[in-house]
C-alpha atoms as a PDB file:
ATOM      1  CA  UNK A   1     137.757 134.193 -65.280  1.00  0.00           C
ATOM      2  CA  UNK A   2     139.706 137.454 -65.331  1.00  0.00           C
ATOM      3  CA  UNK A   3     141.647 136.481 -62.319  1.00  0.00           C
ATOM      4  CA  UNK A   4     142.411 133.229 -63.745  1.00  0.00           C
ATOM      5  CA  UNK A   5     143.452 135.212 -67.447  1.00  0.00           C
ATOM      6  CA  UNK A   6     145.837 137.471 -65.326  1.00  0.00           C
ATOM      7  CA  UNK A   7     147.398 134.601 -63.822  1.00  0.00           C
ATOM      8  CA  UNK A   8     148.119 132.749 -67.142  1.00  0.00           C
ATOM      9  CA  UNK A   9     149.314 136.085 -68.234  1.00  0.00           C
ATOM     10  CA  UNK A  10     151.937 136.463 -65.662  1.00  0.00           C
ATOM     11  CA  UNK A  11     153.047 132.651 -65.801  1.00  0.00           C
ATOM     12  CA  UNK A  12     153.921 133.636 -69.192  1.00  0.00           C
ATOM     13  CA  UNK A  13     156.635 135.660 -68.187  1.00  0.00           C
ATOM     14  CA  UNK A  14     158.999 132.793 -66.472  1.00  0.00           C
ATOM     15  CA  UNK A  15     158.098 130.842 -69.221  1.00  0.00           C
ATOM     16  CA  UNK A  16     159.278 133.385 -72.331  1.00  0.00           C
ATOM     17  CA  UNK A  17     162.410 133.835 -70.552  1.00  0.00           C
ATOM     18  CA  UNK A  18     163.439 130.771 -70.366  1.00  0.00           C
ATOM     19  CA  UNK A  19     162.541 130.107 -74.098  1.00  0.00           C
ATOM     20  CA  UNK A  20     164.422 133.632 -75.037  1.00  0.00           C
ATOM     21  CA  UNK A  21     167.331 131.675 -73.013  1.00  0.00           C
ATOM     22  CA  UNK A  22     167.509 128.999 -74.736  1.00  0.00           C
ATOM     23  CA  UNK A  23     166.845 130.709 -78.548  1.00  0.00           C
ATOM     24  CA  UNK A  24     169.972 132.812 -77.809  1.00  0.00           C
ATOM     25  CA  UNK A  25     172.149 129.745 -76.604  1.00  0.00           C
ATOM     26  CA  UNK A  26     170.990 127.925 -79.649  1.00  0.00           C
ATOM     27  CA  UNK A  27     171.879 131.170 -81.889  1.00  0.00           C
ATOM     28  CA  UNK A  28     174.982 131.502 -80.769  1.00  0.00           C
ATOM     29  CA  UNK A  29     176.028 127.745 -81.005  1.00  0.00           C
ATOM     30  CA  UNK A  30     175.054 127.605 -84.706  1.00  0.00           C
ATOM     31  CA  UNK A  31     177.975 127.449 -86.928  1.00  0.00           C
ATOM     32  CA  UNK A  32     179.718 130.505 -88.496  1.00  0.00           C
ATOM     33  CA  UNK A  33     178.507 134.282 -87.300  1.00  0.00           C
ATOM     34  CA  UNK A  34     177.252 137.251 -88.286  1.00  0.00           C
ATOM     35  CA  UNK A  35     180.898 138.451 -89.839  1.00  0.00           C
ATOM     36  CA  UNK A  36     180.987 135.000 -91.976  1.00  0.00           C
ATOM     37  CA  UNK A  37     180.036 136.338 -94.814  1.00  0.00           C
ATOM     38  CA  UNK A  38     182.618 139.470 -94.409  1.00  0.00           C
ATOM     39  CA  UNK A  39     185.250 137.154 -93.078  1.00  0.00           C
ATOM     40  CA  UNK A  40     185.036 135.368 -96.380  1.00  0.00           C
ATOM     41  CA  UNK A  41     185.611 138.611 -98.610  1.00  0.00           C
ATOM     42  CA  UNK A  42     189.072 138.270 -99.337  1.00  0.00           C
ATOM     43  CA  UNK A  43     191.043 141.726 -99.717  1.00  0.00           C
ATOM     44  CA  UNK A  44     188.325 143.267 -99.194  1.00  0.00           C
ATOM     45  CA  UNK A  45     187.643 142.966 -95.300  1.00  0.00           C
ATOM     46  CA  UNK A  46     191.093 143.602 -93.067  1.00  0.00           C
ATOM     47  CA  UNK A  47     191.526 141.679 -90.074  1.00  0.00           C
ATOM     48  CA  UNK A  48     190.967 145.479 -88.403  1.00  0.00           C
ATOM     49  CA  UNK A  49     187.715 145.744 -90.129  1.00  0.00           C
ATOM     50  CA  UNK A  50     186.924 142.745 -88.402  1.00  0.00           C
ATOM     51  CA  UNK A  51     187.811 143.296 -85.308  1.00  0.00           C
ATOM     52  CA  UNK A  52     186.038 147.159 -85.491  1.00  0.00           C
ATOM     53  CA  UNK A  53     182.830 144.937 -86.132  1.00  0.00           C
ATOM     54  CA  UNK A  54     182.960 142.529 -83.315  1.00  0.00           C
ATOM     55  CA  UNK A  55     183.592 145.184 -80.898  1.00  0.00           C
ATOM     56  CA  UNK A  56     180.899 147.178 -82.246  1.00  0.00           C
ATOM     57  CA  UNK A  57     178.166 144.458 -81.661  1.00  0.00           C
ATOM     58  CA  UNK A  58     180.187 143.018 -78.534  1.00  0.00           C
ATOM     59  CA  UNK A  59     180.553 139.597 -80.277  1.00  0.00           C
ATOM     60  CA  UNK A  60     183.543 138.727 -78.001  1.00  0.00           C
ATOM     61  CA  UNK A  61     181.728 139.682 -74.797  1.00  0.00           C
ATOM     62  CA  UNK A  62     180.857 136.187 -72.708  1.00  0.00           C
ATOM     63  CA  UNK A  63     177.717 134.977 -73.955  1.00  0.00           C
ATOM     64  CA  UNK A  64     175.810 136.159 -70.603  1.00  0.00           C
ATOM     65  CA  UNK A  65     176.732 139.488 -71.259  1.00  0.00           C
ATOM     66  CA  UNK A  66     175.553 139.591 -75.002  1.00  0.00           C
ATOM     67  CA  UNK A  67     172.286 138.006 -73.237  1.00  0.00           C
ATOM     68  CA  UNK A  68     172.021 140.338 -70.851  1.00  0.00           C
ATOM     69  CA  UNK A  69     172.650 142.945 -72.845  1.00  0.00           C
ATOM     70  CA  UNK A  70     169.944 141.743 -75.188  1.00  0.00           C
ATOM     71  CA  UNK A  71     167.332 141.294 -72.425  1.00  0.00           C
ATOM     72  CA  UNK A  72     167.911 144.723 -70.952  1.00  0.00           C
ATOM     73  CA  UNK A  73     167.427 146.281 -74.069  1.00  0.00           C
ATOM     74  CA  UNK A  74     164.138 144.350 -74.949  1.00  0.00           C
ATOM     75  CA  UNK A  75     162.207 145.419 -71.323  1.00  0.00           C
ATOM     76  CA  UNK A  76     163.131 149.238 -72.614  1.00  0.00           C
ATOM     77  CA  UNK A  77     161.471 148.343 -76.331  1.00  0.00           C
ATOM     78  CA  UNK A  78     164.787 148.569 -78.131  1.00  0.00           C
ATOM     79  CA  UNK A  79     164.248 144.922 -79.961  1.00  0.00           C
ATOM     80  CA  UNK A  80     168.354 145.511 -81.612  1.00  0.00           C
ATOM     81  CA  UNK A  81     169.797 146.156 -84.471  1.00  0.00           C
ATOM     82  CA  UNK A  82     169.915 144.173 -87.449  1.00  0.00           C
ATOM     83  CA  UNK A  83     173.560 143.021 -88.058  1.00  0.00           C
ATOM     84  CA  UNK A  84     173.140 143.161 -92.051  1.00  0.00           C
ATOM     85  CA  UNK A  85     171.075 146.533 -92.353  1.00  0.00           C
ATOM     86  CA  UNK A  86     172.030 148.673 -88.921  1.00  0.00           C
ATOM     87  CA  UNK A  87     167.994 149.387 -88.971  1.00  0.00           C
ATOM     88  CA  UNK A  88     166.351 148.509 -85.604  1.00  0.00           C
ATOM     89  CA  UNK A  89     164.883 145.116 -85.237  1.00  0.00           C
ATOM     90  CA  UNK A  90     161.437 146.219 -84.476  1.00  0.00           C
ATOM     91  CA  UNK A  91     160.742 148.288 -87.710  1.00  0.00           C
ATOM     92  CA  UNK A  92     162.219 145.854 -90.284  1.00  0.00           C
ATOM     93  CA  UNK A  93     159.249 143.491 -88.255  1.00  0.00           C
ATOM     94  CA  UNK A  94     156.860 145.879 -88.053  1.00  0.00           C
ATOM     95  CA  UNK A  95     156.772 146.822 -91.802  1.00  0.00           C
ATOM     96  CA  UNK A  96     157.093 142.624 -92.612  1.00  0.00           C
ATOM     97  CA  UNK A  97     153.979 142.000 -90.454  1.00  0.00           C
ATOM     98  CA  UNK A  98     151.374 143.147 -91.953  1.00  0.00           C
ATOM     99  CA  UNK A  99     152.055 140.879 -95.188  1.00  0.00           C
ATOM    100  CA  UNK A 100     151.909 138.162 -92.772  1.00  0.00           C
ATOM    101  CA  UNK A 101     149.201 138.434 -91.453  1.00  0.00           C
ATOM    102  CA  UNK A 102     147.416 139.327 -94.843  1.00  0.00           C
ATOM    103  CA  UNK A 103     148.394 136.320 -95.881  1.00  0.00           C
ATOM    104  CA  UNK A 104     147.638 133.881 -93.024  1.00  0.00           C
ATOM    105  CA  UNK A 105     144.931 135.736 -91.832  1.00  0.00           C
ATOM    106  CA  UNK A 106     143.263 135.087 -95.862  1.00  0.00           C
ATOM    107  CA  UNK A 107     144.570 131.507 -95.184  1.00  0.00           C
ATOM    108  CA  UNK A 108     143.169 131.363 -91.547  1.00  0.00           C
ATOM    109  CA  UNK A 109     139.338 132.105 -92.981  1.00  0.00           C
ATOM    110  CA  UNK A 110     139.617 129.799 -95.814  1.00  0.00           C
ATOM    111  CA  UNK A 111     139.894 127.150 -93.810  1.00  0.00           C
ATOM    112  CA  UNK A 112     137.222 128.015 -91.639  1.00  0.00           C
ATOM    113  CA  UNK A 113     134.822 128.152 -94.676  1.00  0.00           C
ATOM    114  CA  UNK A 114     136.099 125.033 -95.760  1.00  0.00           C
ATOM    115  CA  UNK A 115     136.668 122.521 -92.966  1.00  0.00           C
ATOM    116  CA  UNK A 116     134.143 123.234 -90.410  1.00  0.00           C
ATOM    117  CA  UNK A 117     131.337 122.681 -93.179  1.00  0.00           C
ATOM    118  CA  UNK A 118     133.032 119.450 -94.638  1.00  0.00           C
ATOM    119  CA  UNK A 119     134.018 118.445 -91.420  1.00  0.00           C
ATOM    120  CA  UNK A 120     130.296 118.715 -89.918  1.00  0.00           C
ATOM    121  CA  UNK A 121     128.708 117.236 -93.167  1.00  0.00           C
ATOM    122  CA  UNK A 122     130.750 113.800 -93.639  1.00  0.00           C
ATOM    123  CA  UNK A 123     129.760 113.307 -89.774  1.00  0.00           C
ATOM    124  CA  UNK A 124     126.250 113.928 -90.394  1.00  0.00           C
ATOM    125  CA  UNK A 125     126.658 111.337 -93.380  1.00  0.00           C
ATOM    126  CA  UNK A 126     129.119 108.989 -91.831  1.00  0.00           C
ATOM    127  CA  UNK A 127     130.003 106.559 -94.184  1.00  0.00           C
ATOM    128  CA  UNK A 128     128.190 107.743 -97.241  1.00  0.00           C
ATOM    129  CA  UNK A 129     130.158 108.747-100.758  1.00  0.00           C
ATOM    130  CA  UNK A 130     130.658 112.619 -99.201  1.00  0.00           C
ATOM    131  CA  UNK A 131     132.374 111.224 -95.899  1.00  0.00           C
ATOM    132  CA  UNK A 132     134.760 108.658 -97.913  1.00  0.00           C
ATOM    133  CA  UNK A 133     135.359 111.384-100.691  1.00  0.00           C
ATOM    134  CA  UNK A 134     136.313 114.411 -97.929  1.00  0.00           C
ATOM    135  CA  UNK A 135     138.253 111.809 -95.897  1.00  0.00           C
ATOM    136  CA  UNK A 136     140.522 110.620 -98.681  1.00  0.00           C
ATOM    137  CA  UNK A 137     141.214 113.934 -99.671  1.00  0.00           C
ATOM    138  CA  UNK A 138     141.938 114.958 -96.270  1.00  0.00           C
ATOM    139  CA  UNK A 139     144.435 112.249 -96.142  1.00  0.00           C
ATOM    140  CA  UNK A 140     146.161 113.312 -99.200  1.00  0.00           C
ATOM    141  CA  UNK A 141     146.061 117.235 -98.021  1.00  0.00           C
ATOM    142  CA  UNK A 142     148.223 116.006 -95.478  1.00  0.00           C
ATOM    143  CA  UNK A 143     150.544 114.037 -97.013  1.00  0.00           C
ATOM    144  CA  UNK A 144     151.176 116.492 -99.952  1.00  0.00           C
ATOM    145  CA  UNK A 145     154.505 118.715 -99.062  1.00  0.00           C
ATOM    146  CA  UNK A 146     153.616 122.372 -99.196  1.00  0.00           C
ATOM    147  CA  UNK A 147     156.127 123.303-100.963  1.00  0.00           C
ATOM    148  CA  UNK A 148     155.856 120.800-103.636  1.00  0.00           C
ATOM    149  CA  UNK A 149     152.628 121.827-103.883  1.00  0.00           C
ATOM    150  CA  UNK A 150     153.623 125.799-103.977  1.00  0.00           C
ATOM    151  CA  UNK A 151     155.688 124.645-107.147  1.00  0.00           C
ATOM    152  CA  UNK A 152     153.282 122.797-109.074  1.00  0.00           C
ATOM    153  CA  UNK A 153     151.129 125.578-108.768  1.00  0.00           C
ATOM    154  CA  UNK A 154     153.301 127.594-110.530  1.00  0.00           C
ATOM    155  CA  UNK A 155     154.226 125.258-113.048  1.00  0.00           C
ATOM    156  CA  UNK A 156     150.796 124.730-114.056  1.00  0.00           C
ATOM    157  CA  UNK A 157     148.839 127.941-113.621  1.00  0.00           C
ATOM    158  CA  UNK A 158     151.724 130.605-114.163  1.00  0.00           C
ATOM    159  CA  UNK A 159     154.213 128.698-117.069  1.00  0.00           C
ATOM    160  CA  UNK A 160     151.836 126.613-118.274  1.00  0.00           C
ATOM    161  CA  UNK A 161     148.127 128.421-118.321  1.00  0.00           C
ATOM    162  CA  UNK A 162     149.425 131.709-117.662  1.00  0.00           C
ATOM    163  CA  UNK A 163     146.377 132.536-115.740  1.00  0.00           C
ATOM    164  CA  UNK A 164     148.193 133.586-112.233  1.00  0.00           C
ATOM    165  CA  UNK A 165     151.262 136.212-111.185  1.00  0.00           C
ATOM    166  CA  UNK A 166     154.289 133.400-109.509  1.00  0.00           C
ATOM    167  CA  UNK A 167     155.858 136.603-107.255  1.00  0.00           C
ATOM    168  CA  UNK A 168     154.865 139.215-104.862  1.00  0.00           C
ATOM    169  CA  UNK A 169     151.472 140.925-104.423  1.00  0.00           C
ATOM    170  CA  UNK A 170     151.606 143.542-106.938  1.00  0.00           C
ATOM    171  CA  UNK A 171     152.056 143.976-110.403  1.00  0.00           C
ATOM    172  CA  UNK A 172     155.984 146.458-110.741  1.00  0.00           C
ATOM    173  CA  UNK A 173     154.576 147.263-114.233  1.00  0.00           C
ATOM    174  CA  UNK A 174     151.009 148.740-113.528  1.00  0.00           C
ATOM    175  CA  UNK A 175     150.349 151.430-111.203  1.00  0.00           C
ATOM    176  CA  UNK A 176     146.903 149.956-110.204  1.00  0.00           C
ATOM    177  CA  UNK A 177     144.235 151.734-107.838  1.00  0.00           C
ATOM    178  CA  UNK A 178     140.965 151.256-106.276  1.00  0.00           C
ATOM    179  CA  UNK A 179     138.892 147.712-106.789  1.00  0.00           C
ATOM    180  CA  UNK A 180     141.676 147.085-109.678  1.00  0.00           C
ATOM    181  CA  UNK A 181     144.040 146.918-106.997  1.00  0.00           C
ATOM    182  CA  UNK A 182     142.189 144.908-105.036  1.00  0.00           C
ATOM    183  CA  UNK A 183     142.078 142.737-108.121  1.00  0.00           C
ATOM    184  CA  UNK A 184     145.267 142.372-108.408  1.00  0.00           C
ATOM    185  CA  UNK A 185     146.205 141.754-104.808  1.00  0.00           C
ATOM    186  CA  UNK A 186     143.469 139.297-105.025  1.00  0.00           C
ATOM    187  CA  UNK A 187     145.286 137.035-107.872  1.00  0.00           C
ATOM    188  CA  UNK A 188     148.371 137.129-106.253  1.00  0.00           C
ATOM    189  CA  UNK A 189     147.062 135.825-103.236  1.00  0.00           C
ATOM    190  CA  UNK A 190     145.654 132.646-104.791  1.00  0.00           C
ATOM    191  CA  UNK A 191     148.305 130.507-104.808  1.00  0.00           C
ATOM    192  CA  UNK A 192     150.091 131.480-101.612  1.00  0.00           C
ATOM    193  CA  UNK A 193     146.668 131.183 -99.799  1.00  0.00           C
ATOM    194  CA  UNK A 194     146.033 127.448-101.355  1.00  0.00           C
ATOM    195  CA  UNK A 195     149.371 126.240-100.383  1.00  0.00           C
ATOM    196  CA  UNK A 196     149.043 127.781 -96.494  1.00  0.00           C
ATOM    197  CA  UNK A 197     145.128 126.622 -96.289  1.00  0.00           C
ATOM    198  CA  UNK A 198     145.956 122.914 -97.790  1.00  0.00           C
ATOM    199  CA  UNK A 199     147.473 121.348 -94.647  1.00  0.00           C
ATOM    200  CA  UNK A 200     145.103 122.913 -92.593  1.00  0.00           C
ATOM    201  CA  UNK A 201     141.826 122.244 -93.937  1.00  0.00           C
ATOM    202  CA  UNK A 202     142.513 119.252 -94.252  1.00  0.00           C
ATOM    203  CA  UNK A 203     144.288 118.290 -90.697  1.00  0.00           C
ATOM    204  CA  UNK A 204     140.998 120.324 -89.800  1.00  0.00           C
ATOM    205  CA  UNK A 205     138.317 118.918 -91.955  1.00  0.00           C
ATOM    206  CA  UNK A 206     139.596 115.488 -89.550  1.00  0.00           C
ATOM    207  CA  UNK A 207     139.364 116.645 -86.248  1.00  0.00           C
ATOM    208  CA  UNK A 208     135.846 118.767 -87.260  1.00  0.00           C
ATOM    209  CA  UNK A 209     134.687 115.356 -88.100  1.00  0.00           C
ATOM    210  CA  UNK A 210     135.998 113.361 -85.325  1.00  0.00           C
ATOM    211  CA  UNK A 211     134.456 115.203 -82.927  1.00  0.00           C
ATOM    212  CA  UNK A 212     131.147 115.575 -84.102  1.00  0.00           C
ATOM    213  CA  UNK A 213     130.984 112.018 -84.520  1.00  0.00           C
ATOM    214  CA  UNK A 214     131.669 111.467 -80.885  1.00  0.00           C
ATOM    215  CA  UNK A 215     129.112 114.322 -79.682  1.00  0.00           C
ATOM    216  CA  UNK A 216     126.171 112.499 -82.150  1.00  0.00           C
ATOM    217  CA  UNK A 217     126.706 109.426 -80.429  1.00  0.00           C
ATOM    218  CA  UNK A 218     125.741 111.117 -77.278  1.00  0.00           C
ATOM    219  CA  UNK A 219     122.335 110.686 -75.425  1.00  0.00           C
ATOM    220  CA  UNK A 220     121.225 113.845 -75.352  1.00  0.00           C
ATOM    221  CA  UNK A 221     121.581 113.838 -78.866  1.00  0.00           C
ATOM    222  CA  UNK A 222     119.407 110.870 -79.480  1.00  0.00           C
ATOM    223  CA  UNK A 223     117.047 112.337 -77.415  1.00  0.00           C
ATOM    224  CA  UNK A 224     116.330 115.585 -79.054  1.00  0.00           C
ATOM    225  CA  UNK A 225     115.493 113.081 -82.379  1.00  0.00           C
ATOM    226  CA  UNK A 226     113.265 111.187 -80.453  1.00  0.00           C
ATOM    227  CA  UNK A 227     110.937 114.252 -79.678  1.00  0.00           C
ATOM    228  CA  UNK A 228     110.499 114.954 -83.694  1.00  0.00           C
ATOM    229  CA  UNK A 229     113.390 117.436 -84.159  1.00  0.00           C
ATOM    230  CA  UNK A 230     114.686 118.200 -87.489  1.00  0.00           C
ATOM    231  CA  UNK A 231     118.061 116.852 -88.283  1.00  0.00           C
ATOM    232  CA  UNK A 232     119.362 120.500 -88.671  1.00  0.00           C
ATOM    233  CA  UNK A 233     117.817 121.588 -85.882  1.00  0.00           C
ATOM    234  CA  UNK A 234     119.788 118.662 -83.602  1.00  0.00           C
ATOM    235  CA  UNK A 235     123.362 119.097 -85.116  1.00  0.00           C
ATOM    236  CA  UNK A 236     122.899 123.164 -84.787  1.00  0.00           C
ATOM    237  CA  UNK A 237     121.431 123.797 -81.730  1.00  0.00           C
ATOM    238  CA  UNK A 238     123.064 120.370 -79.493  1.00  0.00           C
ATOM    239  CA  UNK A 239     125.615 119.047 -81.474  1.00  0.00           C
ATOM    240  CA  UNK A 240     127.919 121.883 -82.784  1.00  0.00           C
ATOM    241  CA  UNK A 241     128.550 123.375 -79.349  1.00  0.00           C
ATOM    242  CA  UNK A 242     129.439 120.654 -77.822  1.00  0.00           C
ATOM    243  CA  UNK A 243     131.611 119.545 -80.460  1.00  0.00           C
ATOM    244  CA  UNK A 244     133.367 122.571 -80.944  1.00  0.00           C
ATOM    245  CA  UNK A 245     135.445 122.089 -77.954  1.00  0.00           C
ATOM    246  CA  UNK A 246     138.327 119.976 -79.361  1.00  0.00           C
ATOM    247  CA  UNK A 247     138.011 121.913 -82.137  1.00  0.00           C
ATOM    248  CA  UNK A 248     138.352 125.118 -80.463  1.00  0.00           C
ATOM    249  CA  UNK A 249     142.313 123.635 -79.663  1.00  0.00           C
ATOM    250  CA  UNK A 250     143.167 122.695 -82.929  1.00  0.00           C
ATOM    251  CA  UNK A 251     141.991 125.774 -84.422  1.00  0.00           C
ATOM    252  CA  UNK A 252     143.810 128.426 -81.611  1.00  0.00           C
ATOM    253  CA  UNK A 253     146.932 126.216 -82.328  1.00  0.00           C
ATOM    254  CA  UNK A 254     146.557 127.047 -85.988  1.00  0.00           C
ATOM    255  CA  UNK A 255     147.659 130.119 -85.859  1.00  0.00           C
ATOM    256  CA  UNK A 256     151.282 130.171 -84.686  1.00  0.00           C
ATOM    257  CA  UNK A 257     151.531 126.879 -87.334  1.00  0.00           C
ATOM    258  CA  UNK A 258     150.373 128.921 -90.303  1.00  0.00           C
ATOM    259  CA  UNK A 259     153.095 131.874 -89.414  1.00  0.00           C
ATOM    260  CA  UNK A 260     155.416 129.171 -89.420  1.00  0.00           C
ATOM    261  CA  UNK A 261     154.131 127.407 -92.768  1.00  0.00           C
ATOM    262  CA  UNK A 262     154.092 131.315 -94.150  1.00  0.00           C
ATOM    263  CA  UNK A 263     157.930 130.745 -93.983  1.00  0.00           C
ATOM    264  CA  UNK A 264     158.023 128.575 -96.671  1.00  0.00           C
ATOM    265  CA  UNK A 265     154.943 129.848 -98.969  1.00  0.00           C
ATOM    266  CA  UNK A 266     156.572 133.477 -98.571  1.00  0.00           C
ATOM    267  CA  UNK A 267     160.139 131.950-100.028  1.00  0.00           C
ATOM    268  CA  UNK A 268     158.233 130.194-102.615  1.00  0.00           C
ATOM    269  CA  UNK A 269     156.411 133.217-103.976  1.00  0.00           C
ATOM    270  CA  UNK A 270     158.641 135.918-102.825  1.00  0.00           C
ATOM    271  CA  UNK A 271     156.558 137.760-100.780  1.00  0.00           C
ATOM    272  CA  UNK A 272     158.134 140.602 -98.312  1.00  0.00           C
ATOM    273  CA  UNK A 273     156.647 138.897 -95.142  1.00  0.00           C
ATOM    274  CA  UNK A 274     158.132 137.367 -91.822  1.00  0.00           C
ATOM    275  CA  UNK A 275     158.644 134.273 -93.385  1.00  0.00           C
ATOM    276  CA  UNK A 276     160.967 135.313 -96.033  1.00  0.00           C
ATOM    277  CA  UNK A 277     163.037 138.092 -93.797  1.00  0.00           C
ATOM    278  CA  UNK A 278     163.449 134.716 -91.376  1.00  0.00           C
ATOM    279  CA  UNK A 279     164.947 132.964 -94.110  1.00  0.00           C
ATOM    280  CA  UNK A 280     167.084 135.989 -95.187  1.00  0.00           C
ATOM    281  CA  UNK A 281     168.365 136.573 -91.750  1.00  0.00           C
ATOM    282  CA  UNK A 282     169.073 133.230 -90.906  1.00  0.00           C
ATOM    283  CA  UNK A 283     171.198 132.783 -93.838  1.00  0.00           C
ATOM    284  CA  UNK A 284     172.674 135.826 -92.738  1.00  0.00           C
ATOM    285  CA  UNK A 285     173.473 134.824 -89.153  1.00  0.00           C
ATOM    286  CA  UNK A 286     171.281 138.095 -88.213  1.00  0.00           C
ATOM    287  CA  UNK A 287     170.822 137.328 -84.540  1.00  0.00           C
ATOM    288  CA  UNK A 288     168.701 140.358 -83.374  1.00  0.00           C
ATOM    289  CA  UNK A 289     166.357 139.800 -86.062  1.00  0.00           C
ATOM    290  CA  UNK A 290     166.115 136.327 -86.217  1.00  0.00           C
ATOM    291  CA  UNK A 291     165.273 136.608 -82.065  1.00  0.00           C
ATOM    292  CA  UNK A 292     162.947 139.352 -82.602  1.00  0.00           C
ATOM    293  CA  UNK A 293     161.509 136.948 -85.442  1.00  0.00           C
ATOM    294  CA  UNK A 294     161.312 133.611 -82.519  1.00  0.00           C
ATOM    295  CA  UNK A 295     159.952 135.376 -79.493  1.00  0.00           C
ATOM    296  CA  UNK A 296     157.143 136.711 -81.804  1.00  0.00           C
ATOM    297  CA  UNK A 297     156.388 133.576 -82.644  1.00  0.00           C
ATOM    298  CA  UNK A 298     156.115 132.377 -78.820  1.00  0.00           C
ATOM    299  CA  UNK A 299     154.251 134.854 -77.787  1.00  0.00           C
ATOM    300  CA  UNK A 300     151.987 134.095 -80.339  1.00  0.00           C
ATOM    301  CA  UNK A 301     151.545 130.320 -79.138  1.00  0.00           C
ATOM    302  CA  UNK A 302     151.280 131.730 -75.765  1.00  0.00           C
ATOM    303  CA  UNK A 303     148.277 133.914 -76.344  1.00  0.00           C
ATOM    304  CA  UNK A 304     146.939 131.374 -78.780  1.00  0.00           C
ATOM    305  CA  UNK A 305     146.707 128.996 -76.146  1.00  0.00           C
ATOM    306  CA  UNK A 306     145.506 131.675 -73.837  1.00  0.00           C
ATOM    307  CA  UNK A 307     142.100 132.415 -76.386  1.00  0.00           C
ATOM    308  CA  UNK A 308     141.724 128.633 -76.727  1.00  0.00           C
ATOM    309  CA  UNK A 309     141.268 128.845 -72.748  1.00  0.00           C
ATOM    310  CA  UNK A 310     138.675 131.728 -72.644  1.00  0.00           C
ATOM    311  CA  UNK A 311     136.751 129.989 -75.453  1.00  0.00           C
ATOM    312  CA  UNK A 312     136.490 126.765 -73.645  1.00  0.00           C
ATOM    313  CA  UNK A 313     134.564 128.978 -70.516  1.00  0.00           C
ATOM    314  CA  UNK A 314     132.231 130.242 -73.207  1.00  0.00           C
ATOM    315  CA  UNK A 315     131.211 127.513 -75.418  1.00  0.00           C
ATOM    316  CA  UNK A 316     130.615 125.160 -72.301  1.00  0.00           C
ATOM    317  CA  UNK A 317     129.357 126.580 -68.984  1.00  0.00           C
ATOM    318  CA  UNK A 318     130.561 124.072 -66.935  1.00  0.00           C
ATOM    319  CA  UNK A 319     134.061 124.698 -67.411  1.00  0.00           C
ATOM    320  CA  UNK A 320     135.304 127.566 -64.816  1.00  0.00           C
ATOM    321  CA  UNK A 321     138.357 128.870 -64.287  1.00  0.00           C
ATOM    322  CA  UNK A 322     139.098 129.702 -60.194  1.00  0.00           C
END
């Protein structure tokens, strides 16, 4: 197992350089630049100005060398720096991350509490008033945009009810501490978390129920109720591991989707995460930030896919890695 881990790991490398490759080619074939916003200041920015910038950042070096550049820079732990603020790439992430994952990570456990139960309990009661009920609201989970969603949660339960914050996670008027902190973090969370967790419990509650209902049909299954066992006893202790395999997929894969949903819900609700400093740079034309922002995100499918791996080996023994 740990050989086979190590050898994923370094397979990894080939394969995130050729995906920084081709984020920097698509970068730099995007319309406009990082100076399009200063080139369109009129009297303001000289032609010299201009130039001083470019030469600065080496935006008229061949693309290979900007690359190379980049790379080099990267293996040393210097991530850039950020074309709009001149702070280094890595601490405008590192002080955006924890947000993130605050939020997804909230997001990430809600859905566990909510689709693995539903999901497990409409299979148990296939085609009862539960499993039609959970199924059709499953299917409209998924077809509801989230950030249509995001804005009728506003409408209704900040301008209409009043009962929620619409921005941030904290309160700019009260200088709260302790559990009312918490509180208040709490309620600002709502919203954001419900928007994130929609998609996914429900894409989730699905494939929780699919498989299950392919495990129950199993012999082995029937068997243990034909020598007397309970009914909990033969979905917890025969049909749950089993079933959790598929699941374990869709769940690892999770992950990188809800940092990328967070990109919306974070715009909505203006929270200071990775999300919204992805929007701002792009609309900025940052480049070192908005590659810092990508190859985060790859590495996190990477690894994602990595723990789906190792939980495979330990949720069915017959599976070994050589």
């Amino acid at each position: 197992m740990r050989a086979y881990l190590l050898r994923r790991l370094l397979q990894a490398v080939p394969l995130l350089f050729g995906i920084s490759v081709l984020l920097f080619v698509a970068l730099q074939m995007t319309p406009g630049g990082p100076l399009a916003v200063a080139e369109d200041v009129q009297g303001r920015v000289t032609a010299e100005d201009l130039q001083r910038l470019r030469n600065r950042y080496g935006l008229d070096d061949p693309m290979y060398v900007q690359y190379l550049r980049w790379a080099g820079d990267l293996l040393r732990g210097d991530w850039g720096t950020s074309f709009d603020t001149g702070r280094p790439v890595l601490v405008t992430i590192a002080e955006r991350v924890p947000t993130t994952l605050l939020l997804t990570g909230t997001a990430f456990l809600v859905t566990l509490i909510l689709s693995i139960p539903i999901g497990l309990l409409a299979a148990v009661r296939q085609y009862s008033g539960f499993d039609y009920a959970s199924t059709s609201v499953a299917f409209l989970g998924v077809s509801i945009p989230s950030f249509w969603f995001g804005l009728m949660l506003l409408y209704v339960f900040t301008f209409l009810l009043g009962w929620l914050p619409s921005v941030g996670l904290s309160d700019p008027r009260h200088d709260y501490t302790g559990w009312a902190a918490a509180g208040d973090l709490a309620r600002h969370l709502v919203m954001p978390v419900a928007v994130l967790a929609l998609v996914s419990t429900a894409t989730n509650t699905r494939y929780v129920r699919a498989a299950m209902l392919d495990v129950i049909g199993h012999d082995y299954v029937r068997t243990a109720r034909a020598k007397g066992l309970t009914e909990m006893a033969v979905v917890g202790k025969h049909a749950v591991k089993n079933g959790a395999i598929p699941v374990v997929t869709i769940l690892a894969l999770e992950i990188p989707d809800l940092f990328i949903g967070a990109v919306i819900t974070e715009s909505i609700f203006a929270i200071p995460g990775m999300g919204r400093l992805f929007v701002q740079s792009a609309s900025l034309r940052d480049y070192p930030v908005l590659m810092g922002i990508l190859m985060t995100a790859s590495v996190l499918v990477i690894v994602s896919n990595l723990v789906a791996d190792a939980l495979y080996a330990l949720l069915d023994p017959r599976i070994r890695y050589r």
